[in-house]
PDB file of N, CA and C in Angstrom:
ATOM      1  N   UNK A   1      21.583 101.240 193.288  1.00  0.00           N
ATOM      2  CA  UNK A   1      22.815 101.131 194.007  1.00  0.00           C
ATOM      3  C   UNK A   1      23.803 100.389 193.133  1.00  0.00           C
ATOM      4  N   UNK A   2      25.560 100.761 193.351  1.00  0.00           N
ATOM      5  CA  UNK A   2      26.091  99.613 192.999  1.00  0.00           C
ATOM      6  C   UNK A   2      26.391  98.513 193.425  1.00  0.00           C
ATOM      7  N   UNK A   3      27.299  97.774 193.099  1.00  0.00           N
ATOM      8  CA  UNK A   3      26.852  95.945 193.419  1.00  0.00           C
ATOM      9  C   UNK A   3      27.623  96.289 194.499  1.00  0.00           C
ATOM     10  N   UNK A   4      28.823  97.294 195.182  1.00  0.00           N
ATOM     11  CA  UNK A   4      29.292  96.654 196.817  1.00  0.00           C
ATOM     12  C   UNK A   4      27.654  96.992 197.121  1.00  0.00           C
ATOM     13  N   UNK A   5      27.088  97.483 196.692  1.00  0.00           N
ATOM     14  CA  UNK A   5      26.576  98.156 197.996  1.00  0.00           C
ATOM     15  C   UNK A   5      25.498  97.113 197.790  1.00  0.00           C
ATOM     16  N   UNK A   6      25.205  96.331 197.291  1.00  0.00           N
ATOM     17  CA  UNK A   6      24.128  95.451 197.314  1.00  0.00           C
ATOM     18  C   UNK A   6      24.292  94.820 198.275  1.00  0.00           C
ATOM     19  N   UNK A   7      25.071  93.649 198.650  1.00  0.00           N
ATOM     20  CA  UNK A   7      25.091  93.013 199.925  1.00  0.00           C
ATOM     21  C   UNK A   7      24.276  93.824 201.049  1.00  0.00           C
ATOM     22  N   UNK A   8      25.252  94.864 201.833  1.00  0.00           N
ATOM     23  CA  UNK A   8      24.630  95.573 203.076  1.00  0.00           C
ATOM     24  C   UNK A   8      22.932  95.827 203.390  1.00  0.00           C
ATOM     25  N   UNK A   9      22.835  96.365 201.837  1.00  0.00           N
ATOM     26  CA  UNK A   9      21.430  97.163 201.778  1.00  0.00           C
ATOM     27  C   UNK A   9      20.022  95.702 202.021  1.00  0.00           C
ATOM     28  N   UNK A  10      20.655  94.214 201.296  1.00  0.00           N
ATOM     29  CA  UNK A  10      19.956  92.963 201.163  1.00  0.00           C
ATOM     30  C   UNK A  10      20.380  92.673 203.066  1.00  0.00           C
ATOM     31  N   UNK A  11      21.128  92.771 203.832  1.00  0.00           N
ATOM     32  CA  UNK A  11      21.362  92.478 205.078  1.00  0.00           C
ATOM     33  C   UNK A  11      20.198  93.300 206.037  1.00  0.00           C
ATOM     34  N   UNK A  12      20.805  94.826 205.814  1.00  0.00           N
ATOM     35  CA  UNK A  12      19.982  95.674 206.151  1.00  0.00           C
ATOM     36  C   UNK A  12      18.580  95.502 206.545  1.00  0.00           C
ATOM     37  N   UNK A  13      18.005  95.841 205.083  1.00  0.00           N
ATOM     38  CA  UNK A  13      16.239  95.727 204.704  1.00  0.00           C
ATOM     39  C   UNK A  13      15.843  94.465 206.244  1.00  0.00           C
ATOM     40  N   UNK A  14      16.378  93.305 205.802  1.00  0.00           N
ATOM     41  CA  UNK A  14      15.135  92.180 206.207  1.00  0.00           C
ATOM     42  C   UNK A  14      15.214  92.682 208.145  1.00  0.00           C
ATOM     43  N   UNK A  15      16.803  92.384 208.738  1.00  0.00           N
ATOM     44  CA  UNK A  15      17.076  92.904 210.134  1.00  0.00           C
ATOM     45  C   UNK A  15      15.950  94.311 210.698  1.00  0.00           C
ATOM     46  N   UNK A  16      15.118  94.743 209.704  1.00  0.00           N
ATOM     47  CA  UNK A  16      14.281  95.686 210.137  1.00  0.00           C
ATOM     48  C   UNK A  16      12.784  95.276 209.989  1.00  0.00           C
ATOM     49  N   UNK A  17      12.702  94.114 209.634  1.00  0.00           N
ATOM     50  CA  UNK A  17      11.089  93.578 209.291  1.00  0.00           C
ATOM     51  C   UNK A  17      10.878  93.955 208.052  1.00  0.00           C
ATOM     52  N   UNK A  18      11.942  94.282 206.658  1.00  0.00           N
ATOM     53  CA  UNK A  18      11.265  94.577 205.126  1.00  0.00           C
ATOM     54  C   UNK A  18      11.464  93.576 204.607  1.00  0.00           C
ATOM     55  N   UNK A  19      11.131  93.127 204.029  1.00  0.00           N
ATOM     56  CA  UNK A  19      10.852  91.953 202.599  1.00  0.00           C
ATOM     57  C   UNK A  19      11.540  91.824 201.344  1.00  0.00           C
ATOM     58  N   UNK A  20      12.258  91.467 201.037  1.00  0.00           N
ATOM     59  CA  UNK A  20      13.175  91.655 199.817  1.00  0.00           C
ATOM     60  C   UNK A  20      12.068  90.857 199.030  1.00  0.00           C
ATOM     61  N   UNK A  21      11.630  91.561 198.068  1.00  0.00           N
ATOM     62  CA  UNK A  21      10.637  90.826 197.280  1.00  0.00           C
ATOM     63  C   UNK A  21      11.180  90.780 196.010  1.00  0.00           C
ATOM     64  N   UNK A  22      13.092  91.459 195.422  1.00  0.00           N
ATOM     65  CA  UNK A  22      13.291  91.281 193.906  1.00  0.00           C
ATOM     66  C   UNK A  22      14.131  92.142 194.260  1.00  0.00           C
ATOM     67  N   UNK A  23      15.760  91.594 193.687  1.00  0.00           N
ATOM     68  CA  UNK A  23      16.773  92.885 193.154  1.00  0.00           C
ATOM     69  C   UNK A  23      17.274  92.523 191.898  1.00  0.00           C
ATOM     70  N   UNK A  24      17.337  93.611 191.018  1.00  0.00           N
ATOM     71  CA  UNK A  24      18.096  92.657 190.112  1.00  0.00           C
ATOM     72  C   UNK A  24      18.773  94.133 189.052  1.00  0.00           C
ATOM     73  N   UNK A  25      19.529  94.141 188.294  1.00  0.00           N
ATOM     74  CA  UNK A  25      19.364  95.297 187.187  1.00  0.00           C
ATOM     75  C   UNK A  25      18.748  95.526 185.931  1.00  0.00           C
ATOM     76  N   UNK A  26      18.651  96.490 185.768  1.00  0.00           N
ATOM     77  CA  UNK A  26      17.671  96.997 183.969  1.00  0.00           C
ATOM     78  C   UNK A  26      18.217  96.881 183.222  1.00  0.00           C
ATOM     79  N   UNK A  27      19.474  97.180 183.124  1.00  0.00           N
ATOM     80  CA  UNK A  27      20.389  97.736 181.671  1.00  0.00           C
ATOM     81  C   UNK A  27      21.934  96.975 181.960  1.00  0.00           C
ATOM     82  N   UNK A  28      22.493  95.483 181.799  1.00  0.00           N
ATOM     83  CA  UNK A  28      23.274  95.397 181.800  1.00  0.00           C
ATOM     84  C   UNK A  28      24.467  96.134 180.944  1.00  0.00           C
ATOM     85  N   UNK A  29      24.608  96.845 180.195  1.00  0.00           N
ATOM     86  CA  UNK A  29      25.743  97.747 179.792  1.00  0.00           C
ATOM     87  C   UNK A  29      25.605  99.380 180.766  1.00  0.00           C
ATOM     88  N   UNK A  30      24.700  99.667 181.237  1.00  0.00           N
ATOM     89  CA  UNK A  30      24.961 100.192 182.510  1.00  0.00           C
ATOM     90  C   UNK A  30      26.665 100.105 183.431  1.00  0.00           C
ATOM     91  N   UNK A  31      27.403 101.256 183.329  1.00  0.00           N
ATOM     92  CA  UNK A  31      28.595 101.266 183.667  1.00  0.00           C
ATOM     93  C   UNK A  31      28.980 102.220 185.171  1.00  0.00           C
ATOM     94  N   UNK A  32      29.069 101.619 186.574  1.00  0.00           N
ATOM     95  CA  UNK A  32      28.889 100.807 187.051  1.00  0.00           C
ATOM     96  C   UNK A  32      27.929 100.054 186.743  1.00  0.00           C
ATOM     97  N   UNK A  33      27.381  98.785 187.022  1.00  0.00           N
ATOM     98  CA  UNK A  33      25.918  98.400 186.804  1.00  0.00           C
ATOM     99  C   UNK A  33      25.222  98.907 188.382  1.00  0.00           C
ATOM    100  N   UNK A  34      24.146  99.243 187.535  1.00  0.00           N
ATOM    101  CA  UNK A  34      22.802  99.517 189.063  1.00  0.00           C
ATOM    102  C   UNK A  34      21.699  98.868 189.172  1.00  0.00           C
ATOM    103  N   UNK A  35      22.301  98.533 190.281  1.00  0.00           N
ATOM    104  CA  UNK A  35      21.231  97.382 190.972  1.00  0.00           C
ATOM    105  C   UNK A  35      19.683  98.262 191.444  1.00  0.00           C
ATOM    106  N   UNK A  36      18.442  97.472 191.587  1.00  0.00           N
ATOM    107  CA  UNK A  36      17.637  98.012 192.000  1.00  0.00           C
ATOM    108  C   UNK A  36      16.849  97.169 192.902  1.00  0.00           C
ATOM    109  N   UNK A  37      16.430  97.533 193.787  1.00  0.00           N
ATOM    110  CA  UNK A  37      15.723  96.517 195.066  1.00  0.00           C
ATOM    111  C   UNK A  37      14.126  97.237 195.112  1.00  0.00           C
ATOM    112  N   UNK A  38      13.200  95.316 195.312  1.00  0.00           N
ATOM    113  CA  UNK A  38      11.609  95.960 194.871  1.00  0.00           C
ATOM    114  C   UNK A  38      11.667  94.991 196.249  1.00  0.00           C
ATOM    115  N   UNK A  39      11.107  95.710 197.894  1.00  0.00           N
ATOM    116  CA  UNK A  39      10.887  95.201 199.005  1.00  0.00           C
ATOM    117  C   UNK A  39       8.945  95.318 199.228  1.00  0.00           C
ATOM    118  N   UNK A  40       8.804  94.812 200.535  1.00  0.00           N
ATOM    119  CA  UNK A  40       7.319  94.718 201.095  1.00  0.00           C
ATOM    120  C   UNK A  40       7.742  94.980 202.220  1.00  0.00           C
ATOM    121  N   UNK A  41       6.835  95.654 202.806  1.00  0.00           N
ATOM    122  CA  UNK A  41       6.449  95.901 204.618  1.00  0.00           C
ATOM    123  C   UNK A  41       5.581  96.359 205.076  1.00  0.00           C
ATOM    124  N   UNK A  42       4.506  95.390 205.894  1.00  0.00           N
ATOM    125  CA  UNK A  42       3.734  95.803 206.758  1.00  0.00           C
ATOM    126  C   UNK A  42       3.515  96.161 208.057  1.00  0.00           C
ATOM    127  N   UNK A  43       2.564  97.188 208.456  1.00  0.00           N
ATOM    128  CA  UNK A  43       2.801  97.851 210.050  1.00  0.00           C
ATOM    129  C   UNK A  43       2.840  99.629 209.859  1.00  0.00           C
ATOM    130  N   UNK A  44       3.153  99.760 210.857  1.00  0.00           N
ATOM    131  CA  UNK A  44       3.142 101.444 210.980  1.00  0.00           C
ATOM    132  C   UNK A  44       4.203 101.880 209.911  1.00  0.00           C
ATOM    133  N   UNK A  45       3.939 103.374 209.416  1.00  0.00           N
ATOM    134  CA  UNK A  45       4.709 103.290 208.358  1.00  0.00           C
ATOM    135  C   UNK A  45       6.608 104.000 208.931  1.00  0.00           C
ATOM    136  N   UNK A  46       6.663 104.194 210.303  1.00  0.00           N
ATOM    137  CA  UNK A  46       7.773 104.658 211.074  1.00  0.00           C
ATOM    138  C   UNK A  46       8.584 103.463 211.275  1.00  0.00           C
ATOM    139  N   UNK A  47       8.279 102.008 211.169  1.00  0.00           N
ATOM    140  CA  UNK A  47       9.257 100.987 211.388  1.00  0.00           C
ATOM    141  C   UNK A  47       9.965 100.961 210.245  1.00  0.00           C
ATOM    142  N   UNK A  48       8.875 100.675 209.289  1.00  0.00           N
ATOM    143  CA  UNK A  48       9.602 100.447 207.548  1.00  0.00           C
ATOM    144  C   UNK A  48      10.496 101.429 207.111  1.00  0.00           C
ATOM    145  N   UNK A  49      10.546 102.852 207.670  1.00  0.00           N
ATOM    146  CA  UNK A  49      11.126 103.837 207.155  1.00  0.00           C
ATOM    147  C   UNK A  49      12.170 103.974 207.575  1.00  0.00           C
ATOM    148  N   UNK A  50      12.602 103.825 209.057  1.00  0.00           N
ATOM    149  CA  UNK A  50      13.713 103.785 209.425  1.00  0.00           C
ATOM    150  C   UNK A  50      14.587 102.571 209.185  1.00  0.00           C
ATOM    151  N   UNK A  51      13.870 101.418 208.902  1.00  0.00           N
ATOM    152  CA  UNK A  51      14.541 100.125 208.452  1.00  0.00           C
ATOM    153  C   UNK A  51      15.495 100.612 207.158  1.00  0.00           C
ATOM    154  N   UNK A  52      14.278 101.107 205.915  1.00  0.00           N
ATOM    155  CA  UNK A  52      15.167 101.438 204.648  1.00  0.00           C
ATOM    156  C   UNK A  52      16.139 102.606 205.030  1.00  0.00           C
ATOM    157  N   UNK A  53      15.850 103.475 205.674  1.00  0.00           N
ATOM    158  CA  UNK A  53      16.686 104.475 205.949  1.00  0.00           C
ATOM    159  C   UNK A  53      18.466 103.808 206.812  1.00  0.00           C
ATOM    160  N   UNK A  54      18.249 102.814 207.192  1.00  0.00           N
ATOM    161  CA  UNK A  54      19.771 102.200 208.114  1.00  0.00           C
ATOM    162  C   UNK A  54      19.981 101.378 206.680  1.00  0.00           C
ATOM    163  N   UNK A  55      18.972 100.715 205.791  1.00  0.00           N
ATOM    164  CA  UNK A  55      19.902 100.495 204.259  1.00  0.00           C
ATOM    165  C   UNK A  55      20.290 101.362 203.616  1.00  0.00           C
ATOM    166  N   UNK A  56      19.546 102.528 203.469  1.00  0.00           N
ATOM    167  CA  UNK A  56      20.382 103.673 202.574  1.00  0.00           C
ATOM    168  C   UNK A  56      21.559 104.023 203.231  1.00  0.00           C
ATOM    169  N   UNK A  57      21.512 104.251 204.202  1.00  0.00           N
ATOM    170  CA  UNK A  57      22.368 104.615 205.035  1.00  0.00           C
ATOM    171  C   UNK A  57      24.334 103.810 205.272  1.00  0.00           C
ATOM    172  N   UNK A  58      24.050 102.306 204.302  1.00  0.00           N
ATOM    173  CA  UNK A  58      24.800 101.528 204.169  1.00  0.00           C
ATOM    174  C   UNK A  58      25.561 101.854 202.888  1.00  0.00           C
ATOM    175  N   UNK A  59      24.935 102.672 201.864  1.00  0.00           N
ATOM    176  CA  UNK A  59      25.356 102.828 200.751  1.00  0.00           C
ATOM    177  C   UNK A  59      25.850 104.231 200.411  1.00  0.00           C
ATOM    178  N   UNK A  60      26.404 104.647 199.478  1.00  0.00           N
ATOM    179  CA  UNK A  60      27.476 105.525 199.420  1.00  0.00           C
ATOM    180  C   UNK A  60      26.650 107.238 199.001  1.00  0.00           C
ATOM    181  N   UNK A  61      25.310 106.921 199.188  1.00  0.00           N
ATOM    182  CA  UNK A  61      24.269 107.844 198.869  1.00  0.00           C
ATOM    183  C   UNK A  61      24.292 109.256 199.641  1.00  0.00           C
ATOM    184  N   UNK A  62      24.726 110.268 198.951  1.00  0.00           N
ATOM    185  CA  UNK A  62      24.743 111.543 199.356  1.00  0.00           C
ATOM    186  C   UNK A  62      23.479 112.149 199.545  1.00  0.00           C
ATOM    187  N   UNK A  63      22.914 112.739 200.929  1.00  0.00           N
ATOM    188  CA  UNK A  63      21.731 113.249 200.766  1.00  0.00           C
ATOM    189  C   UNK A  63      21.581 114.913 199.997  1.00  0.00           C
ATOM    190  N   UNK A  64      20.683 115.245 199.443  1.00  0.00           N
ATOM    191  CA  UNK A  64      19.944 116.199 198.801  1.00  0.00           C
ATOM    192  C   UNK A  64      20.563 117.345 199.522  1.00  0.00           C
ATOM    193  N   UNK A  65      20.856 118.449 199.671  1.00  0.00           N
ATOM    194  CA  UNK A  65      21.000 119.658 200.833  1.00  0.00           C
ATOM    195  C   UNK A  65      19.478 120.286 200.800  1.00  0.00           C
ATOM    196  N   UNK A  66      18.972 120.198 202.204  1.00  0.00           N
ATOM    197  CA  UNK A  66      17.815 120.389 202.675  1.00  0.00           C
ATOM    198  C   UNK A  66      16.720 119.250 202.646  1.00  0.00           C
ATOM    199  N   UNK A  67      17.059 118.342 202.160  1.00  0.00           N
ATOM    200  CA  UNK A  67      16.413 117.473 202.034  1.00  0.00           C
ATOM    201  C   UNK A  67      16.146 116.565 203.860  1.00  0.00           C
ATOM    202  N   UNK A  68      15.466 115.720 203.754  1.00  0.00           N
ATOM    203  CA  UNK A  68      15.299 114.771 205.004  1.00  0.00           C
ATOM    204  C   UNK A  68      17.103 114.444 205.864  1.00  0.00           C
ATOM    205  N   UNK A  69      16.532 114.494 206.855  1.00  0.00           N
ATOM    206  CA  UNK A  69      18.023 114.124 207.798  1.00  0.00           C
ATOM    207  C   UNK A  69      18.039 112.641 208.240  1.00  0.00           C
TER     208      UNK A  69
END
């Protein structure tokens, strides 16, 4: 992600029971820079999914055509 979108997605995650366990970037000359988020979550795997899914959902991420709704 880029850095607006970092905030929301770090708000997001935890408000759903995920774990921010590390964000940080790879390649500072990276232009935007991209951030990357390494989370944890335990439990059924339908809580965690819809949790990350209302963070993706914060960020400017176009889905796939045909892909998941």
């Amino acid at each position: 992600m880029i850095a607006k979108e970092v905030q929301p997605v770090l708000v997001a995650l935890p408000r759903g029971g995920v774990e921010l366990v590390e964000a940080r970037h790879h390649n500072p000359t990276d232009e935007p820079p991209l951030f990357f988020v390494h989370y944890w979550a335990v439990g059924d795997a339908v809580s965690p999914a819809k949790a990350i899914r209302r963070a993706v959902d914060t960020t400017d991420v176009v889905p796939m055509p045909g892909g998941a709704a």
